[in-house]
Each structure stands twice: as C-alpha cells, then as structure tokens.
C-alpha atoms as a PDB file:
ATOM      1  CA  UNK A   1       0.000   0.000   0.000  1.00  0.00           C
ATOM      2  CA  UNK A   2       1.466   3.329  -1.204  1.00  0.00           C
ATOM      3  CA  UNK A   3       2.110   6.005   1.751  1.00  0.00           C
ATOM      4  CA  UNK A   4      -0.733   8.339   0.479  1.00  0.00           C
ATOM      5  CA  UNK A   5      -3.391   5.626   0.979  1.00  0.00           C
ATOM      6  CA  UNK A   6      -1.687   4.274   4.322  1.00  0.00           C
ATOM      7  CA  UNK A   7      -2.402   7.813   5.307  1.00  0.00           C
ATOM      8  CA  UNK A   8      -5.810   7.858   4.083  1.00  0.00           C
ATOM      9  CA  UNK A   9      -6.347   4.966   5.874  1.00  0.00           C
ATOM     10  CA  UNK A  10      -4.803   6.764   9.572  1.00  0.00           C
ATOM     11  CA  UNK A  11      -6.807   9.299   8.873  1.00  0.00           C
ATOM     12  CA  UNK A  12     -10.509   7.051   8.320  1.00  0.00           C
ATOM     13  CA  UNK A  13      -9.726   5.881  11.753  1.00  0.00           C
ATOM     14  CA  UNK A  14      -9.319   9.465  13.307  1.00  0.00           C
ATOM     15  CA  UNK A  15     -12.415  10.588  15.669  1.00  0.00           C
ATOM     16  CA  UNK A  16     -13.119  13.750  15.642  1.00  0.00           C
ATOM     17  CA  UNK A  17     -13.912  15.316  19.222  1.00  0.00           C
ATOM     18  CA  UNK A  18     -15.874  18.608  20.087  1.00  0.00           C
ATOM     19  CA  UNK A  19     -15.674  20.145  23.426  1.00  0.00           C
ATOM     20  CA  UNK A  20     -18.077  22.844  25.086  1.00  0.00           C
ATOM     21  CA  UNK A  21     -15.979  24.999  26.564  1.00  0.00           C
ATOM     22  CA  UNK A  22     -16.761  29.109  27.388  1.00  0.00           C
ATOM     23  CA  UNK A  23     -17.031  32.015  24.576  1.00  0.00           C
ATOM     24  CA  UNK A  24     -13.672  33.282  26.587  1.00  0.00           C
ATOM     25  CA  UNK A  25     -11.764  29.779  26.451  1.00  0.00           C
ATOM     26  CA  UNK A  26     -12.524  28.992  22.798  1.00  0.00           C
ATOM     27  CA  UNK A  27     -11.318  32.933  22.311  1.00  0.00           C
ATOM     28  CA  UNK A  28      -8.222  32.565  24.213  1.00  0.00           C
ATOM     29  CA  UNK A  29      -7.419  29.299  22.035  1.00  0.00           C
ATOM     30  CA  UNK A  30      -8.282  31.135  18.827  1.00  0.00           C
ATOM     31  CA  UNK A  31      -6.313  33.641  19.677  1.00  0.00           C
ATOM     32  CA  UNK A  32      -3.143  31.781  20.956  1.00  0.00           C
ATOM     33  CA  UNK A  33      -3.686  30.003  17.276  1.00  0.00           C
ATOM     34  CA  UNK A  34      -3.626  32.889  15.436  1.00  0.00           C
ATOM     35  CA  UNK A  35      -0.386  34.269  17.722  1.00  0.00           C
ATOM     36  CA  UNK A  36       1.373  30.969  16.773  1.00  0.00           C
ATOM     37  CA  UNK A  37       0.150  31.185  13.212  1.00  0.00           C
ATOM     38  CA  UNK A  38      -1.370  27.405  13.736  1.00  0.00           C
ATOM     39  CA  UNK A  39      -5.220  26.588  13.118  1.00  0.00           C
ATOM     40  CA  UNK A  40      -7.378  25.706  16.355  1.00  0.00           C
ATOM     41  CA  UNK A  41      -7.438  22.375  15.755  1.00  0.00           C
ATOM     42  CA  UNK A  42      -3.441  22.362  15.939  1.00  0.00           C
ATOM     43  CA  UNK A  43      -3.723  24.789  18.606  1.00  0.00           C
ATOM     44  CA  UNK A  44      -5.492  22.373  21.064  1.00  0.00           C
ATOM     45  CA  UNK A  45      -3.277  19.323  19.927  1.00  0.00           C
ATOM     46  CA  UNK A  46      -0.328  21.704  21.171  1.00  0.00           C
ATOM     47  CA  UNK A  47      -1.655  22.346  24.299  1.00  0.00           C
ATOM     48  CA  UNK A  48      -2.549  19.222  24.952  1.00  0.00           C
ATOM     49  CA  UNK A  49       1.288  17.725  24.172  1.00  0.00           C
ATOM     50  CA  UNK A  50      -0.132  15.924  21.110  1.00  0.00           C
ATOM     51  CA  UNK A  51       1.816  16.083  17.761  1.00  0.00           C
ATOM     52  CA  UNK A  52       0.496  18.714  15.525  1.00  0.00           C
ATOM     53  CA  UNK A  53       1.407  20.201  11.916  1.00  0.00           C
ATOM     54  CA  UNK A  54       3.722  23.385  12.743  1.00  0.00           C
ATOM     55  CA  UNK A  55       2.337  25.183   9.868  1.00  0.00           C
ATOM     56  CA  UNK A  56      -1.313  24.851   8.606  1.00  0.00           C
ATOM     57  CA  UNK A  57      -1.624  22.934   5.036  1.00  0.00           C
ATOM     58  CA  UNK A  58      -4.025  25.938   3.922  1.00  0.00           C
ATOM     59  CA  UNK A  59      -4.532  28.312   5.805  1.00  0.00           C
ATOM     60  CA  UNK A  60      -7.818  30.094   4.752  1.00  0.00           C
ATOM     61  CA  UNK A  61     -11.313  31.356   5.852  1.00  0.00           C
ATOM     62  CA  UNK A  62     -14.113  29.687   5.114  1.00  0.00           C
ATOM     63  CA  UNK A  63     -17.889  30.531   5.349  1.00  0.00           C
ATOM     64  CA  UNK A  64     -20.718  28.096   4.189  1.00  0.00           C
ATOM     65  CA  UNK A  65     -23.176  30.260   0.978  1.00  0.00           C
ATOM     66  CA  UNK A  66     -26.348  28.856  -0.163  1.00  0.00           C
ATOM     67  CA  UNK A  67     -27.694  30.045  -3.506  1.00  0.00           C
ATOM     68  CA  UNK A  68     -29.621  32.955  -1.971  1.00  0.00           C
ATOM     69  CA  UNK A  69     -26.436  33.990  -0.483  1.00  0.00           C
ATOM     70  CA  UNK A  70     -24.710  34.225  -3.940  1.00  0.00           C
ATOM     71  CA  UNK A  71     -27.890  35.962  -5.601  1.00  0.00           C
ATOM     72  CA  UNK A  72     -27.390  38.538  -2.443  1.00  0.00           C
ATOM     73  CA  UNK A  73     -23.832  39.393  -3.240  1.00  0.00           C
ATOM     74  CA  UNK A  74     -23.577  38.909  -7.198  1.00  0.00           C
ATOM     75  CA  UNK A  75     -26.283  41.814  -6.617  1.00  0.00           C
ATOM     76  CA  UNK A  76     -24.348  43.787  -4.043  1.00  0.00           C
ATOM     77  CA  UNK A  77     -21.302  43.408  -6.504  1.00  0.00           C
ATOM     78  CA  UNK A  78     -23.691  43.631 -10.133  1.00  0.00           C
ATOM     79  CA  UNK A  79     -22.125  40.415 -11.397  1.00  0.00           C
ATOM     80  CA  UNK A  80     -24.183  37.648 -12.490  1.00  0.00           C
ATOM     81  CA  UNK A  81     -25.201  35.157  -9.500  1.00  0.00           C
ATOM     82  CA  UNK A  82     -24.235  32.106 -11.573  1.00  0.00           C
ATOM     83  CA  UNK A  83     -20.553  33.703 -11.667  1.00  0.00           C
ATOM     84  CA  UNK A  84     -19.396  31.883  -8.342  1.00  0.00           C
ATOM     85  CA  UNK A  85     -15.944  32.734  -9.273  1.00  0.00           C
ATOM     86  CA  UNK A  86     -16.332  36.169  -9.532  1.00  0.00           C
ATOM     87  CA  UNK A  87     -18.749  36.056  -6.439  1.00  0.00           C
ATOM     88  CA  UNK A  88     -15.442  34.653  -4.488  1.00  0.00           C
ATOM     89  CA  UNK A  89     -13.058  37.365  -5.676  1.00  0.00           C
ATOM     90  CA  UNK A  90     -14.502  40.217  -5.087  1.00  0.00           C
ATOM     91  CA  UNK A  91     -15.845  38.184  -1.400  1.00  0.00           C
ATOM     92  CA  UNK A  92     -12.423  38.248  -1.241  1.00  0.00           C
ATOM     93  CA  UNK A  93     -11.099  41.376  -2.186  1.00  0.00           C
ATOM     94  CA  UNK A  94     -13.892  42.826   0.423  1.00  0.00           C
ATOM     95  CA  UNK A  95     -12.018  40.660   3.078  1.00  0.00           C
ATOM     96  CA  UNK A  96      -8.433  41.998   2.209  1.00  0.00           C
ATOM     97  CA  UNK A  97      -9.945  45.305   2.814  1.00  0.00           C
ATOM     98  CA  UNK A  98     -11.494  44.732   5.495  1.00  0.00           C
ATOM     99  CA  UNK A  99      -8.748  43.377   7.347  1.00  0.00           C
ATOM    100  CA  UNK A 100      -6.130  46.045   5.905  1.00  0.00           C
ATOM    101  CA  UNK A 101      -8.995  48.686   7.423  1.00  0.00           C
ATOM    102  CA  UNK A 102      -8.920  47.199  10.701  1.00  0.00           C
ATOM    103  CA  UNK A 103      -5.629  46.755  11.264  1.00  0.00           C
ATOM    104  CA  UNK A 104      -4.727  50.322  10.510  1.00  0.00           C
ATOM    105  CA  UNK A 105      -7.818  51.191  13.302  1.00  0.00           C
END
C-alpha cells in the first residue's frame, strides 16, 4: 500500500472530538492560534502535548453560501449570480480590505 493511501487509511480511523468549553476559552485558544500562526485544531493538539502540523496545510477562511447567499452578493457586486468565481473574488477582495482597514484602526 502506497504512503498516500496508508495515510488515508490513519486518517478514516481518526475521531473527531468537540468540546463545550466558554465564549472566553474557545477565544483565548483562537487567539493563541492565530499568535502561533497554527489553526485551532493544531492549537489544542499543542496544548494538549499531542503532535500537531507546525504550519497549517491551507490556511484560509471559510464561510458556508447557499444560492440565496450568492444571488445577495452577485447583486451587491452587479455580477451575475451564476458567476461563483467572480462572487469569491470580489468576497475576497472585500475581506483583504477589510482586514487592511482594521488593522490600521
């Protein structure tokens, strides 16, 4: 069995686990992740002594759109609502500025 599909296989076997835990622990873990430029997931595997990747594989936002959510934006932006691409860049773009406004604040 090649490595890729012995890893596959690790991973099948993996549980994930959720934990309730208060607004200002899962804030002070988010923010320790962001500090240590690891995801959360990563973040709690390091506090808890587990291995963890040192660097996330991607590291990226993500946010769940249903069609009425594209429709609302490809009108807020005049593009076509079918245009997902386009929808994403300029989601995007709105981001960058967003985060280059509020750093500067």
């Amino acid at each position: 069995m090649n490595e890729r599909w012995q890893k596959e296989k690790q991973a099948i076997k993996a549980v994930q686990v959720a934990f309730d835990v208060s607004a200002e622990a899962q804030r002070a873990i988010k923010q320790a992740a962001l500090d240590s430029n690891l995801n959360p997931p990563d973040q709690i595997r390091k506090i808890l002594g587990l291995p963890y990747n040192k660097k996330p594989v991607r590291p990226r936002l993500t946010v769940s759109l249903k069609s009425e959510d594209f429709e609302i934006l490809a009108q807020k932006y005049g593009l076509d609502s079918n245009d997902q691409n386009a929808i994403r860049e300029r989601v995007a773009d709105e981001l960058l500025k967003y985060a280059s406004a509020h750093n500067k604040a």
